[in-house]
N, C-alpha and C. Protein backbone atom coordinates (compact mmCIF):
# COMPACT_ATOMS: atom_id res chain seq x y z
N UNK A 1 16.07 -29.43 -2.96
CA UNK A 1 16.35 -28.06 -3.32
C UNK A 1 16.72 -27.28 -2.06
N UNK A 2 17.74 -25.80 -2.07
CA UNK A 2 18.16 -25.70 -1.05
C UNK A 2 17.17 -24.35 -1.02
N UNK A 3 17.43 -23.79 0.38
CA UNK A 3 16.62 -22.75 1.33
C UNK A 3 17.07 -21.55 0.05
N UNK A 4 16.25 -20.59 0.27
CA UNK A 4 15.87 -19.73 -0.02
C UNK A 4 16.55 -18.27 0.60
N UNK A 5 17.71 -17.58 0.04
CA UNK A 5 18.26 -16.29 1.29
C UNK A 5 17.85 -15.20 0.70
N UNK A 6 17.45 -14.75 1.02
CA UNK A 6 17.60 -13.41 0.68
C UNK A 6 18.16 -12.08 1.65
N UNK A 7 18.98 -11.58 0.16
CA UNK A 7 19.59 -10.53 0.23
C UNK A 7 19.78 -8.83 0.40
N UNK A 8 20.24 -8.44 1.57
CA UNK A 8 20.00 -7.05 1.62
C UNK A 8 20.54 -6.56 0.88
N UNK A 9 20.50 -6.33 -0.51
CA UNK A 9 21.63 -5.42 -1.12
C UNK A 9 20.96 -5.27 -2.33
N UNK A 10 21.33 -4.36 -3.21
CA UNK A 10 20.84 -3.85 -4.40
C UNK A 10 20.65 -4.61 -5.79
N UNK A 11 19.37 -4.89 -6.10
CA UNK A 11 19.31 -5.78 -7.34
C UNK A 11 18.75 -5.02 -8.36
N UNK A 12 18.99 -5.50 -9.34
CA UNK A 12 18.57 -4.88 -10.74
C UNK A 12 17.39 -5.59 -11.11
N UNK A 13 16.94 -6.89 -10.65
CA UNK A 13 15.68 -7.37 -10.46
C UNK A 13 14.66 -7.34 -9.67
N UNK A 14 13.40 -6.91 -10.50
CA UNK A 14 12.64 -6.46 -9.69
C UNK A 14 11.76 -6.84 -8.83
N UNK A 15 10.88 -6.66 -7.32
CA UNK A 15 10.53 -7.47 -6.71
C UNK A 15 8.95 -7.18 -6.54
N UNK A 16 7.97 -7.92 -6.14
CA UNK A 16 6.83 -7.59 -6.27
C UNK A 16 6.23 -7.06 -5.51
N UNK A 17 5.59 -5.82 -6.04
CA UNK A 17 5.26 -4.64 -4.89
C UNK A 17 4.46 -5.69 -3.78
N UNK A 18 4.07 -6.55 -3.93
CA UNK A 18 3.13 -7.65 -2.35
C UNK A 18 4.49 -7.60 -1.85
N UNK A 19 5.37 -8.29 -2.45
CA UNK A 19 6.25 -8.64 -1.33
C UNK A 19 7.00 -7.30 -0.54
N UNK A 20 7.14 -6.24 -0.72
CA UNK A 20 7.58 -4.89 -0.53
C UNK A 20 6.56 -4.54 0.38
N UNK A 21 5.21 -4.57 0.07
CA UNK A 21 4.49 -4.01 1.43
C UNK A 21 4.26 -5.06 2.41
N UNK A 22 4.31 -6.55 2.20
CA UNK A 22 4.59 -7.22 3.30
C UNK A 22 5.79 -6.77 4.56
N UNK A 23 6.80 -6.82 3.67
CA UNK A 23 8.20 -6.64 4.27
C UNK A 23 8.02 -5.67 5.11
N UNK A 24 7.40 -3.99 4.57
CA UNK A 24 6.80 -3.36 5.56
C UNK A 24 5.96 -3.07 6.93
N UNK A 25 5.40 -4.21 6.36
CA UNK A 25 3.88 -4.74 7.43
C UNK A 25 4.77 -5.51 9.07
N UNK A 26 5.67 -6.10 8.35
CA UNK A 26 6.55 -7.09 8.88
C UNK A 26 7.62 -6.43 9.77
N UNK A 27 7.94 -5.52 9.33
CA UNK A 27 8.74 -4.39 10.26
C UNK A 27 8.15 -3.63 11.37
N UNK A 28 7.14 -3.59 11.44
CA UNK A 28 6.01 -3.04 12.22
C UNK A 28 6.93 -1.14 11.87
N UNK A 29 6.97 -0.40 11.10
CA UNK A 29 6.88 1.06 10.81
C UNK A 29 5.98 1.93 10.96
N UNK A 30 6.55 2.35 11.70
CA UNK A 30 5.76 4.15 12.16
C UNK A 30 5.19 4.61 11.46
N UNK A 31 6.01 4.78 10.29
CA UNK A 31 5.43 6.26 8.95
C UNK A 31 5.68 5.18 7.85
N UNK A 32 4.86 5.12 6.91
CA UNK A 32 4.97 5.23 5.67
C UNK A 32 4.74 6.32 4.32
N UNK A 33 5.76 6.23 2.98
CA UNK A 33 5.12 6.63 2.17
C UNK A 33 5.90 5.65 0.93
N UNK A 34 4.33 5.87 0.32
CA UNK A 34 4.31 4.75 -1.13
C UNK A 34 4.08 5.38 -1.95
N UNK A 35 4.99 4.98 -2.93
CA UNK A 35 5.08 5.91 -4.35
C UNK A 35 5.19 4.80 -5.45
N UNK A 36 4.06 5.13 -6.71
CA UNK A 36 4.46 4.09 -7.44
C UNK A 36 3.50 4.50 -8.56
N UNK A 37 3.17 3.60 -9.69
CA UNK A 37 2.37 3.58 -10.63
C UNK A 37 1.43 2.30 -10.92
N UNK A 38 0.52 2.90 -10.97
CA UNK A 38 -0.89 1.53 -11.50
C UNK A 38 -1.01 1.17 -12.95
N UNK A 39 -1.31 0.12 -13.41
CA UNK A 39 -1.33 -0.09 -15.09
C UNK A 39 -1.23 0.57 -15.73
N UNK A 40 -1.70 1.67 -15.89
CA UNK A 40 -2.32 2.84 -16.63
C UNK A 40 -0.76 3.41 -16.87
N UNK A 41 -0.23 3.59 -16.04
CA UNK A 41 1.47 4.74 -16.04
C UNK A 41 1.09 5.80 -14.97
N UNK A 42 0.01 5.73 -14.60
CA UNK A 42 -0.63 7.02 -13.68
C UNK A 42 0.48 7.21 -12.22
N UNK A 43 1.07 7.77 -11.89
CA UNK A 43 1.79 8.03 -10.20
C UNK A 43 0.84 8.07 -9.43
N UNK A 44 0.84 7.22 -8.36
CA UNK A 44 0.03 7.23 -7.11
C UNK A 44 1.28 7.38 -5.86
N UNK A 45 0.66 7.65 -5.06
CA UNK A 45 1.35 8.43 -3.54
C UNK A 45 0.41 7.94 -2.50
N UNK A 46 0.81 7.48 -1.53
CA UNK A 46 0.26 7.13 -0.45
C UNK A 46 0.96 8.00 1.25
N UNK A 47 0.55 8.17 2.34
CA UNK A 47 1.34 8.37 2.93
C UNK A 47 0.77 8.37 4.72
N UNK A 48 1.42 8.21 5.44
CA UNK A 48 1.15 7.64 6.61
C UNK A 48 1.06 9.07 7.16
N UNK A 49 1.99 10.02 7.39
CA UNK A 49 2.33 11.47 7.68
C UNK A 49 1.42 12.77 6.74
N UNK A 50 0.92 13.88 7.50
CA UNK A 50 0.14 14.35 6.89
C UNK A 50 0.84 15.57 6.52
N UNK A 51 2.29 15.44 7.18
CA UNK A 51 2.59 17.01 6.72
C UNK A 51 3.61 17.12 5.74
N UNK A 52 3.76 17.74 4.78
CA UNK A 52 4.49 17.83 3.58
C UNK A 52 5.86 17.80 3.61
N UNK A 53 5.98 18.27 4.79
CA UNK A 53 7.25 18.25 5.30
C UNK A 53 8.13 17.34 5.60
N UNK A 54 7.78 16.57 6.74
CA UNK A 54 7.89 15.98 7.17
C UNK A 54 7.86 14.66 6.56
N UNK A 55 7.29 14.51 5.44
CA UNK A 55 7.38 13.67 4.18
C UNK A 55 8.24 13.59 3.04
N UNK A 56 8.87 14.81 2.90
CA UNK A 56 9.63 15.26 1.96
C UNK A 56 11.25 15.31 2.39
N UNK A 57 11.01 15.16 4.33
CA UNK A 57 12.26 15.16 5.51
C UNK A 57 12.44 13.34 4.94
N UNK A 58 11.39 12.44 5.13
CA UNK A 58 11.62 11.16 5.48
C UNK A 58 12.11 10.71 3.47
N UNK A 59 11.42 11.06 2.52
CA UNK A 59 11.88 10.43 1.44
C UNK A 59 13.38 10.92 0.91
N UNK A 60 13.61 12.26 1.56
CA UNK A 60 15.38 12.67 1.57
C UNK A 60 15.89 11.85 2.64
N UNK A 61 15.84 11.08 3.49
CA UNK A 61 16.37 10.21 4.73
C UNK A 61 16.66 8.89 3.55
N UNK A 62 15.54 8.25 2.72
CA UNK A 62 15.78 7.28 2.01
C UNK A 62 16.15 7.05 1.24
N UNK A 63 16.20 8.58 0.26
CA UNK A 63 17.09 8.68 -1.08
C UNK A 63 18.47 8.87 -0.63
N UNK A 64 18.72 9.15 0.96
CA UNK A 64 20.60 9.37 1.56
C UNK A 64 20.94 8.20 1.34
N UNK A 65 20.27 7.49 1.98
CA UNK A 65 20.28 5.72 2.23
C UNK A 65 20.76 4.87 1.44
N UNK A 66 19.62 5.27 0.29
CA UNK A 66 19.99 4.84 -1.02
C UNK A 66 20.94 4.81 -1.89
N UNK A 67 21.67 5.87 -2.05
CA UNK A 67 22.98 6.99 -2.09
C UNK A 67 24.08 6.07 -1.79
N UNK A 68 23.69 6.11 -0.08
CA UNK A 68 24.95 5.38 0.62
C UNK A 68 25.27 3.76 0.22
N UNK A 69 24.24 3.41 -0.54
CA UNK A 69 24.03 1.81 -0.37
C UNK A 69 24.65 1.53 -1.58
N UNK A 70 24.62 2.11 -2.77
CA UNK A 70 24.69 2.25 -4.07
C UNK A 70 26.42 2.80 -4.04
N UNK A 71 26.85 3.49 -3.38
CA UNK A 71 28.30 3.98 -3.03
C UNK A 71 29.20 2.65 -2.57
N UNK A 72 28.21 1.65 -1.40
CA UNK A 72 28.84 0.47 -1.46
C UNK A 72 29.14 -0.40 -2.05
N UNK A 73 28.16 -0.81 -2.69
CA UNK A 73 27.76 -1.65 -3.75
C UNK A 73 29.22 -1.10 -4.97
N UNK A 74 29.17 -0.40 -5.35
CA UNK A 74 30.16 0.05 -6.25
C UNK A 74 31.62 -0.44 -5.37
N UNK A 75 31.88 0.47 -4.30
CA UNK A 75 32.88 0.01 -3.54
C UNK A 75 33.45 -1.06 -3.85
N UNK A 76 32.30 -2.34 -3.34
CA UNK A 76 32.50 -3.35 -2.79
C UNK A 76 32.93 -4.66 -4.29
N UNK A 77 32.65 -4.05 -5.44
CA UNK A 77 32.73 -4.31 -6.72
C UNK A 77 34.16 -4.03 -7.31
N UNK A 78 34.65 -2.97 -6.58
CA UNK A 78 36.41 -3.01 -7.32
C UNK A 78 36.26 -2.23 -8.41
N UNK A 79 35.04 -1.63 -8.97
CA UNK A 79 34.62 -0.67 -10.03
C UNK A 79 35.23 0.39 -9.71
N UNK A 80 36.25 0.80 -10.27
CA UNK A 80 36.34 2.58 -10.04
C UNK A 80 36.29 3.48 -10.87
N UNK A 81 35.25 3.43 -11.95
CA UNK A 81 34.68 3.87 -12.99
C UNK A 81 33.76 4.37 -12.88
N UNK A 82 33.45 4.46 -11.36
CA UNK A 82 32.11 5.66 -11.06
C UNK A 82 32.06 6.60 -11.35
C-alpha cells in the first residue's frame, strides 16, 4: 500500500478534531482560539489571548485566509459560476 499525503487544500471531508489540535501542537503557535461544539450541540470557545480584541483581530485574519483559499480553490477548478 502506498504512503499517505496529505493535502493543504480545502475538503468537504471532515477531519478529527485530535488530529486538528495535534497539527496545532505540531506547529508550535503563539495564540490559539478553539471554537467548536461538544455532543450535546452546546458552542464551546477556548482561547490562548485574553483580550477580546485581539481575538476577534486574529479569527478575522483566518476567516481572510479562508476567503482567500476558497477564491482559489474555485479559481483553480475552471468554475466560473461563483
Amino acid at each position: 500500500m502506498g504512503d499517505v499525503v496529505e493535502l493543504n487544500t480545502i475538503s468537504k471531508l471532515p477531519i478529527p478534531p485530535e488530529k486538528c489540535l495535534q497539527s496545532a501542537l505540531d506547529m508550535g503557535l503563539d495564540e490559539v482560539v478553539i471554537a467548536g461544539f461538544d455532543r450535546e450541540g452546546n458552542e464551546q470557545f477556548w482561547f490562548s489571548e485574553t483580550d477580546a480584541g485581539a481575538i476577534l483581530y486574529l479569527l478575522e485574519r483566518c476567516r481572510h485566509e479562508l476567503m482567500k483559499q476558497v477564491d482559489r480553490e474555485i479559481e483553480g477548478s475552471g468554475d466560473d459560476a461563483a
